[in-house]
C-alpha atoms as a PDB file:
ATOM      1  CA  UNK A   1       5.853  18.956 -22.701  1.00  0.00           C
ATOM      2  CA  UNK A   2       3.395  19.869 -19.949  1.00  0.00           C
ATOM      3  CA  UNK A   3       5.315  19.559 -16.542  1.00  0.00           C
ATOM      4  CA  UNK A   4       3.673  17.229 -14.215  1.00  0.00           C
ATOM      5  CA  UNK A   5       1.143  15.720 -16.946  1.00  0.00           C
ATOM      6  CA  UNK A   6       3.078  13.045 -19.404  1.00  0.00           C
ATOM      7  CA  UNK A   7       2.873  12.989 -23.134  1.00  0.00           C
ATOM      8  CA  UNK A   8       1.736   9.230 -22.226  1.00  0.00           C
ATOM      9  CA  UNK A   9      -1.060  10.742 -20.416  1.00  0.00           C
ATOM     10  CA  UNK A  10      -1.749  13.284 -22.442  1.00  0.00           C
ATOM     11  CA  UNK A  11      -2.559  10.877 -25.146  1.00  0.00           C
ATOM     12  CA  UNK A  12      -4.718   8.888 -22.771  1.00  0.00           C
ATOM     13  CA  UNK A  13      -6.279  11.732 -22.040  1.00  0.00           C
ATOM     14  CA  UNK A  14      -6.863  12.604 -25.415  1.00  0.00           C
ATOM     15  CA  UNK A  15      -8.420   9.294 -26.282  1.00  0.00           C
ATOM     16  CA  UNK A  16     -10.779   8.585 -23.646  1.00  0.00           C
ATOM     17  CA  UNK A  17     -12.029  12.205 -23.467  1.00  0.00           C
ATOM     18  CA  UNK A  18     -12.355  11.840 -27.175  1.00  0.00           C
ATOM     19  CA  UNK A  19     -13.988  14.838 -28.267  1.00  0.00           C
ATOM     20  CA  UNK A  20     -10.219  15.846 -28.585  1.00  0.00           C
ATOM     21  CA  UNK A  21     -10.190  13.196 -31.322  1.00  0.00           C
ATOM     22  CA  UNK A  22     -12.252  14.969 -33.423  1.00  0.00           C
ATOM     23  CA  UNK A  23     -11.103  18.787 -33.137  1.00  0.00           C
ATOM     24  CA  UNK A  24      -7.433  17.359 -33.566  1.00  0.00           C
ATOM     25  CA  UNK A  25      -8.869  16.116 -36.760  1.00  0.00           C
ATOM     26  CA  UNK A  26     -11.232  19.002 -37.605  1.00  0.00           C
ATOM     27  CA  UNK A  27      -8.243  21.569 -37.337  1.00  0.00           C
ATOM     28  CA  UNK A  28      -5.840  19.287 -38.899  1.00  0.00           C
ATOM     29  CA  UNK A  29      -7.589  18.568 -42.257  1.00  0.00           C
ATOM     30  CA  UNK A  30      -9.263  22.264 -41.767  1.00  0.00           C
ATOM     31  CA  UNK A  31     -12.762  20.813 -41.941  1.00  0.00           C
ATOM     32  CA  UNK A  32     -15.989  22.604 -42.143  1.00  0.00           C
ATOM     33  CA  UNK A  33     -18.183  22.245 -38.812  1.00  0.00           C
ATOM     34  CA  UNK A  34     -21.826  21.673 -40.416  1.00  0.00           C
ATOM     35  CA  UNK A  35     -24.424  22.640 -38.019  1.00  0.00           C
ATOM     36  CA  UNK A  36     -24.699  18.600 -37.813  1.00  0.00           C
ATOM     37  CA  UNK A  37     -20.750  18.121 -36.506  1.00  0.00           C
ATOM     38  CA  UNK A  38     -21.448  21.369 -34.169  1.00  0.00           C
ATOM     39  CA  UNK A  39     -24.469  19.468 -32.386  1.00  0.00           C
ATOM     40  CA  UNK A  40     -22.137  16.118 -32.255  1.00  0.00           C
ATOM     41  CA  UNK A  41     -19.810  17.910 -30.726  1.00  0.00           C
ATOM     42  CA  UNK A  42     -22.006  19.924 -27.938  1.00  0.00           C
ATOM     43  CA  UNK A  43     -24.053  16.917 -27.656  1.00  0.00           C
ATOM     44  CA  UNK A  44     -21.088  14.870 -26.726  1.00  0.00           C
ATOM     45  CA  UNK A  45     -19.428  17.725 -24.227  1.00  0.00           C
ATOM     46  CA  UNK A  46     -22.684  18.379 -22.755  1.00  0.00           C
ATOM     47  CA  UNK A  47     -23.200  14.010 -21.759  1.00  0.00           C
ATOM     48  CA  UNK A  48     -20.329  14.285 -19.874  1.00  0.00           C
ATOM     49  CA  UNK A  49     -19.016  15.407 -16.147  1.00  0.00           C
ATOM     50  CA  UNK A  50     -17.978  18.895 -15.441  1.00  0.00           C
ATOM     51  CA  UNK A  51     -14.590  17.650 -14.396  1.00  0.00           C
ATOM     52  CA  UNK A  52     -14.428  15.790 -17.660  1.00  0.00           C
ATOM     53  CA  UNK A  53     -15.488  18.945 -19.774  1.00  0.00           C
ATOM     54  CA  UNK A  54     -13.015  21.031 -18.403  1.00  0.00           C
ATOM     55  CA  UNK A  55     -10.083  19.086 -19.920  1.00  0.00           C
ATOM     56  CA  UNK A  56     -11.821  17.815 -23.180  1.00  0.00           C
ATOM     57  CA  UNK A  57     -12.062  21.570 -23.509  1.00  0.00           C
ATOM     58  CA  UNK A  58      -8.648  22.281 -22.211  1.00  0.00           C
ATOM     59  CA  UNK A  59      -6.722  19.916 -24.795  1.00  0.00           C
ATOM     60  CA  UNK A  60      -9.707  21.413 -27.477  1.00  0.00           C
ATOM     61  CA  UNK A  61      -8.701  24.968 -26.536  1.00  0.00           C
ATOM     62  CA  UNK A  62      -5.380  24.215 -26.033  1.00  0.00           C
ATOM     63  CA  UNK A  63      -4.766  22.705 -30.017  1.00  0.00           C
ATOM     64  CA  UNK A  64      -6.506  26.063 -31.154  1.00  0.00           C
ATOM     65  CA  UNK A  65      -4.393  28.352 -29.027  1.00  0.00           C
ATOM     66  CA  UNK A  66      -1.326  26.735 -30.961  1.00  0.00           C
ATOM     67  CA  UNK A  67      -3.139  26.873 -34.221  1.00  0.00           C
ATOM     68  CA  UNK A  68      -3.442  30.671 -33.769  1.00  0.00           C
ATOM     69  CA  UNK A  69      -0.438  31.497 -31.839  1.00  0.00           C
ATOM     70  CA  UNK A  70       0.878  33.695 -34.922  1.00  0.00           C
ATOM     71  CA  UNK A  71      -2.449  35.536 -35.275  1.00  0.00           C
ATOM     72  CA  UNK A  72      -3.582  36.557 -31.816  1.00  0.00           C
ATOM     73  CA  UNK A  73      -1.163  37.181 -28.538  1.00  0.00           C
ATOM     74  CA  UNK A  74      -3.888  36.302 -26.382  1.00  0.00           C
ATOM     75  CA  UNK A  75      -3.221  32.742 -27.530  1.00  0.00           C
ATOM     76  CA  UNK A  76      -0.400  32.290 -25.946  1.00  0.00           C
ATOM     77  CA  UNK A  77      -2.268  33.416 -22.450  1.00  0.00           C
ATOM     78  CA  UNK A  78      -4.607  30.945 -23.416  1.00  0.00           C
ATOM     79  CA  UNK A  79      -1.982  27.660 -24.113  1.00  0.00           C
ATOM     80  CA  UNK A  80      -0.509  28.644 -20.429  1.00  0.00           C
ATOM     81  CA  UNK A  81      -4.057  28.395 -19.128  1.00  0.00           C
ATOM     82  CA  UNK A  82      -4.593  25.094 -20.378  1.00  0.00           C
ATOM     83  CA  UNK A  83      -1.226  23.709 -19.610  1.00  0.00           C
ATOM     84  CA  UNK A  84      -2.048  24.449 -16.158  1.00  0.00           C
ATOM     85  CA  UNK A  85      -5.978  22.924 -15.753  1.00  0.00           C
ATOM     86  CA  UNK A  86      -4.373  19.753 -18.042  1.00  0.00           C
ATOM     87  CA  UNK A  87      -1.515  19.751 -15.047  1.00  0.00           C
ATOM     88  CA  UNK A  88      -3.628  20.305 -12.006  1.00  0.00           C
ATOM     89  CA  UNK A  89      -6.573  17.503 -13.123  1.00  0.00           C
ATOM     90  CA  UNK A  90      -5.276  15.751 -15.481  1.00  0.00           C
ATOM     91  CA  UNK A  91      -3.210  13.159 -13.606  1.00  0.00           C
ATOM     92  CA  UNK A  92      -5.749  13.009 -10.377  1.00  0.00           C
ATOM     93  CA  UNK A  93      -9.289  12.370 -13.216  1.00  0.00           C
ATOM     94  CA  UNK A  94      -6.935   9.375 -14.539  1.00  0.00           C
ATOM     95  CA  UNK A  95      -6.290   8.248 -11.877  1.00  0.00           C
ATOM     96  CA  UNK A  96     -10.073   7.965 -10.858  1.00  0.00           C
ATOM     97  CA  UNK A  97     -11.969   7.806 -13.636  1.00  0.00           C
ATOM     98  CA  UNK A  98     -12.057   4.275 -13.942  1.00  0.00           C
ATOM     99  CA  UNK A  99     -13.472   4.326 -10.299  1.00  0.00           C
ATOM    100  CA  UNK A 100     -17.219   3.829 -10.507  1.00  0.00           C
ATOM    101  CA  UNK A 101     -18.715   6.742  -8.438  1.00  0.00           C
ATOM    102  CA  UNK A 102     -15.404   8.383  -7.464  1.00  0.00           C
ATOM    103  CA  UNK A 103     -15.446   8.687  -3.700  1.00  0.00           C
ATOM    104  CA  UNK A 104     -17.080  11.927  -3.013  1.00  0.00           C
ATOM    105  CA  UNK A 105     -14.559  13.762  -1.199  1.00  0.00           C
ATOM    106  CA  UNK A 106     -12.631  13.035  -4.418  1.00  0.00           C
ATOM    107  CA  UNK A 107     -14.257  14.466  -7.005  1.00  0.00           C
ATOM    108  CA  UNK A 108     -15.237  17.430  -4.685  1.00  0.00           C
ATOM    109  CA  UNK A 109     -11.352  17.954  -4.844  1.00  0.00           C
ATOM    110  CA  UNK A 110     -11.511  17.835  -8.529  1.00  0.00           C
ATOM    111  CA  UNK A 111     -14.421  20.295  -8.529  1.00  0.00           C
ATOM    112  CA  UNK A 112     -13.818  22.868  -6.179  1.00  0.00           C
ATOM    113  CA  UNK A 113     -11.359  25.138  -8.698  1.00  0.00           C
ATOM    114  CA  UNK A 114     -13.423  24.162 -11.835  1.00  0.00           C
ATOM    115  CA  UNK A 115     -16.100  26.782 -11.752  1.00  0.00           C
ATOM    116  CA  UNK A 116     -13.609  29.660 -11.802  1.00  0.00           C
ATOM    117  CA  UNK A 117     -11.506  27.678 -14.349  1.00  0.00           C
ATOM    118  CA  UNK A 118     -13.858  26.783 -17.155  1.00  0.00           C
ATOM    119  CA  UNK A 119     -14.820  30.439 -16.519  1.00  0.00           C
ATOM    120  CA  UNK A 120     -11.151  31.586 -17.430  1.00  0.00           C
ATOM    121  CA  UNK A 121     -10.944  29.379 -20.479  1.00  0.00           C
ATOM    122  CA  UNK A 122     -14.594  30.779 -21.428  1.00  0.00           C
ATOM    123  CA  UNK A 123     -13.322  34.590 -21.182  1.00  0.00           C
ATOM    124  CA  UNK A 124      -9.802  33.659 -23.052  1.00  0.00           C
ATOM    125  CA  UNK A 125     -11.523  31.883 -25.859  1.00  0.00           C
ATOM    126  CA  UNK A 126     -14.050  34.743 -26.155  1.00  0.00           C
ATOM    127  CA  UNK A 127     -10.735  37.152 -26.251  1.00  0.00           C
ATOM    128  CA  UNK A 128      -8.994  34.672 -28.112  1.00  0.00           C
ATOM    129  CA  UNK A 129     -12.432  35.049 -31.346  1.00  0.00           C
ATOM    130  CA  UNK A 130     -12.387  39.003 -30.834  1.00  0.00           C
ATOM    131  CA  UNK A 131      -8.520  39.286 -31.185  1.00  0.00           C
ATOM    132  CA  UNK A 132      -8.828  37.028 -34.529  1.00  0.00           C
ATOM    133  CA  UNK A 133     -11.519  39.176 -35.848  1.00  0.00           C
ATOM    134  CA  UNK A 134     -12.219  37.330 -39.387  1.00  0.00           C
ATOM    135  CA  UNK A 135     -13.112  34.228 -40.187  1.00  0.00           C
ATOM    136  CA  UNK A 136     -10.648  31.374 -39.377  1.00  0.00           C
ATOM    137  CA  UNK A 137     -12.280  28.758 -41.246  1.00  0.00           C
ATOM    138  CA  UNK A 138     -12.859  25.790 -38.414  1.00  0.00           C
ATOM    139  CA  UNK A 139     -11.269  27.772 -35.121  1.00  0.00           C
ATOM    140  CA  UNK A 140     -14.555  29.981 -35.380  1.00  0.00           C
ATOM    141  CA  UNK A 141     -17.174  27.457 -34.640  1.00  0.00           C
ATOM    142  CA  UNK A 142     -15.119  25.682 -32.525  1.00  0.00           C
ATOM    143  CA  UNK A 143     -14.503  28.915 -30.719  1.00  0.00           C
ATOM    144  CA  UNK A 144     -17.936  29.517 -30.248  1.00  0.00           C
ATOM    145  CA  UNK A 145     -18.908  25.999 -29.034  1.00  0.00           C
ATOM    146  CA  UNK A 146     -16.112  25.503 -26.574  1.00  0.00           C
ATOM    147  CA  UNK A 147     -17.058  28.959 -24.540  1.00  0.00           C
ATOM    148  CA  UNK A 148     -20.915  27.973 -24.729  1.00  0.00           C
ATOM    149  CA  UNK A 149     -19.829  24.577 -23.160  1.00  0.00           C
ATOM    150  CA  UNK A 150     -17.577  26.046 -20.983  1.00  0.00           C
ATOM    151  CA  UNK A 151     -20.209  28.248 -19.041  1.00  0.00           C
ATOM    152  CA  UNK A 152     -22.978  25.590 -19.004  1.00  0.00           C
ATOM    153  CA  UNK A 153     -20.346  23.145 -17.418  1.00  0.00           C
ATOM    154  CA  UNK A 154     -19.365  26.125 -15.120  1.00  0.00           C
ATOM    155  CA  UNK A 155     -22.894  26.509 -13.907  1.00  0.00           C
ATOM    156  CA  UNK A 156     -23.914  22.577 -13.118  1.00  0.00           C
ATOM    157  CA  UNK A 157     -20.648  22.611 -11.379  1.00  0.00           C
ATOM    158  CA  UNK A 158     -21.670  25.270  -8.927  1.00  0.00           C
ATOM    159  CA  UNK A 159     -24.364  23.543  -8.650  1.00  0.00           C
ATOM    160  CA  UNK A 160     -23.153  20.477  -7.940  1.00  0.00           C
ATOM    161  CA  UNK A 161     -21.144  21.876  -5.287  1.00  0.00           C
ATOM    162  CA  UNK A 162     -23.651  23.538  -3.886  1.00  0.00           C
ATOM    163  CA  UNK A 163     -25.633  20.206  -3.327  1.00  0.00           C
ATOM    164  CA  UNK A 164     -22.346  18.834  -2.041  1.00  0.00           C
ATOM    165  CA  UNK A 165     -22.055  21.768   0.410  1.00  0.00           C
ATOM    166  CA  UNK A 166     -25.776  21.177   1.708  1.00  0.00           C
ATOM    167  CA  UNK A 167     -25.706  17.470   2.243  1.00  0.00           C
ATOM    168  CA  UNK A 168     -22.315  17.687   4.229  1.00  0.00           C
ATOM    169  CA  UNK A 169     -24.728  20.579   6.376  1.00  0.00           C
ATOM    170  CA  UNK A 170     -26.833  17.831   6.739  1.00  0.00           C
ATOM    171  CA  UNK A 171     -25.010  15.494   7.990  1.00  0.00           C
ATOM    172  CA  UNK A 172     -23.168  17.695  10.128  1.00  0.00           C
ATOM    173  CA  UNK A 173     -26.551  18.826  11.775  1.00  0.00           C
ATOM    174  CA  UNK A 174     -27.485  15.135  12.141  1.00  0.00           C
ATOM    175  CA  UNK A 175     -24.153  14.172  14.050  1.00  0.00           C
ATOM    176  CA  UNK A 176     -24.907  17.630  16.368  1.00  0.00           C
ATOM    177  CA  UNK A 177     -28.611  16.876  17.208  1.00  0.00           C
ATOM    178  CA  UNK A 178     -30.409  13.887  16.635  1.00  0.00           C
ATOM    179  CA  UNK A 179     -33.371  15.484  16.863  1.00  0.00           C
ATOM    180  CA  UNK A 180     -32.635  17.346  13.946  1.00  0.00           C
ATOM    181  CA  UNK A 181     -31.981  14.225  11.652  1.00  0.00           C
ATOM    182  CA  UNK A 182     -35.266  12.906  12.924  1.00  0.00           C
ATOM    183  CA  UNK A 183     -36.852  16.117  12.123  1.00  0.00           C
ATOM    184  CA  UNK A 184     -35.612  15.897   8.782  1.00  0.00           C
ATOM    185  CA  UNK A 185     -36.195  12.396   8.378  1.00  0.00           C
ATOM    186  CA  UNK A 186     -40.037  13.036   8.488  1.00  0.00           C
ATOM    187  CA  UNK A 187     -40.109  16.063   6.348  1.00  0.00           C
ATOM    188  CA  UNK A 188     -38.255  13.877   3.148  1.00  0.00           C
ATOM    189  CA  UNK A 189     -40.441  11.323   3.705  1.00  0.00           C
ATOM    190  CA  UNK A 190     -43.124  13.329   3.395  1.00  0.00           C
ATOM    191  CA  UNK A 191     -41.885  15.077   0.698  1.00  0.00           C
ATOM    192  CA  UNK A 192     -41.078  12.133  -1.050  1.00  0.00           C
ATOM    193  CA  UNK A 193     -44.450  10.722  -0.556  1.00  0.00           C
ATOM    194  CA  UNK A 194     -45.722  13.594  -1.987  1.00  0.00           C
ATOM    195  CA  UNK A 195     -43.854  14.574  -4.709  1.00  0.00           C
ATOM    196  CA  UNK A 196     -46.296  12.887  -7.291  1.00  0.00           C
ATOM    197  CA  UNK A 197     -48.938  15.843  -6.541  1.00  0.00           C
ATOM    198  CA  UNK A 198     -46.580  18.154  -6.160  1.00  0.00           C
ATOM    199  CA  UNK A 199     -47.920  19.447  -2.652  1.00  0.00           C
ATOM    200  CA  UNK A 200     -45.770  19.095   0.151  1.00  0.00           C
ATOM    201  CA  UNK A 201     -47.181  18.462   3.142  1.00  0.00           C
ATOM    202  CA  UNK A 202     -45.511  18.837   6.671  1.00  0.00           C
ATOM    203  CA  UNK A 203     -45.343  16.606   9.751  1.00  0.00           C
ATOM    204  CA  UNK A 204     -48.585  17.244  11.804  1.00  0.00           C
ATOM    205  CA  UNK A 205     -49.894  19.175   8.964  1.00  0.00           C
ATOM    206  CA  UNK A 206     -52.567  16.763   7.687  1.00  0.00           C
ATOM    207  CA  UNK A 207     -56.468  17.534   8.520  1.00  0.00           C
END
């Protein structure tokens, strides 16, 4: 069914991500998503990783896609999109996830595409809602949510790589000069003793 990614661990995927759980279920029975169900469902997608978002949204996206695939063509784009994100992390985030932090360089790995992916899913589900035009009863909301949560986890992903990117500088400059980690050294601790005032004060600074 989806290449290198199991129907096992699809279904494993689908249960521990669990906001799959529900959309499966909302789409199924065609359920009305009350504003109440819409906040469950960003609260839940919002308490969780980016790499973890992108494939609860992937197998979210992914049931839609095939709900619609009659209605809109861009659906189809969209089911090979997530067939390839549920392929490329799927496997590696079960392998891991039960690791508790995942080494760094890991989830880096995991990271490092998921900006411009959750991006693409974000773009194809905004297609997918202007190519369907009326309302499609539960797909709409769901729609909606899943390309919200898709940026937002887009964004603190950059920006987790970004913090990533600047402690491996660190380091780096640390191994290179010593004098530079003992540099830096004194301005954290300063900053740190600071921080409560919210004035940052520098080494040789004080009067």
């Amino acid at each position: 069914m989806l290449g290198a990614l199991t129907e096992d661990q699809f279904e494993q995927l689908r249960q521990q991500l669990i906001v799959p759980l529900a959309v499966r279920d909302i789409l199924g029975f065609d359920l009305n998503v009350e504003p109440e169900m819409q906040y469950g469902l960003h609260m839940a997608l919002s308490e969780i990783d980016p790499d973890s978002a992108l494939l609860a949204i992937a197998i979210c996206a992914q049931d839609i896609a095939n709900k619609a695939i009659h209605a809109a063509p861009i659906a189809h784009a969209l089911t090979v999109q997530c067939n390839t994100i549920l392929n490329e992390y799927g496997p590696l985030w079960l392998r891991n996830n039960l690791n508790a932090p995942i080494p760094s360089h890991v989830y880096q790995e995991i990271l490092d595409t998921a900006p411009e992916d959750l991006e693409c899913i974000a773009d194809l589900l905004d297609a997918l809602e202007a190519d369907l035009g009326e309302d499609m009863g539960a797909m709409t909301p769901l729609i909606k949510l899943l390309s919200i949560q898709a940026r937002a986890h887009m964004e603190i992903a950059d920006f987790v790589l970004a913090e990533i990117a600047y402690e491996k500088q660190v380091t780096d400059n640390r191994e290179i000069s010593p004098q530079f980690g003992y540099v830096q050294d004194q301005v954290e601790q300063v900053i740190e003793a600071n921080t409560s005032d919210n004035i940052i004060v520098f080494p040789g600074a004080r009067a």
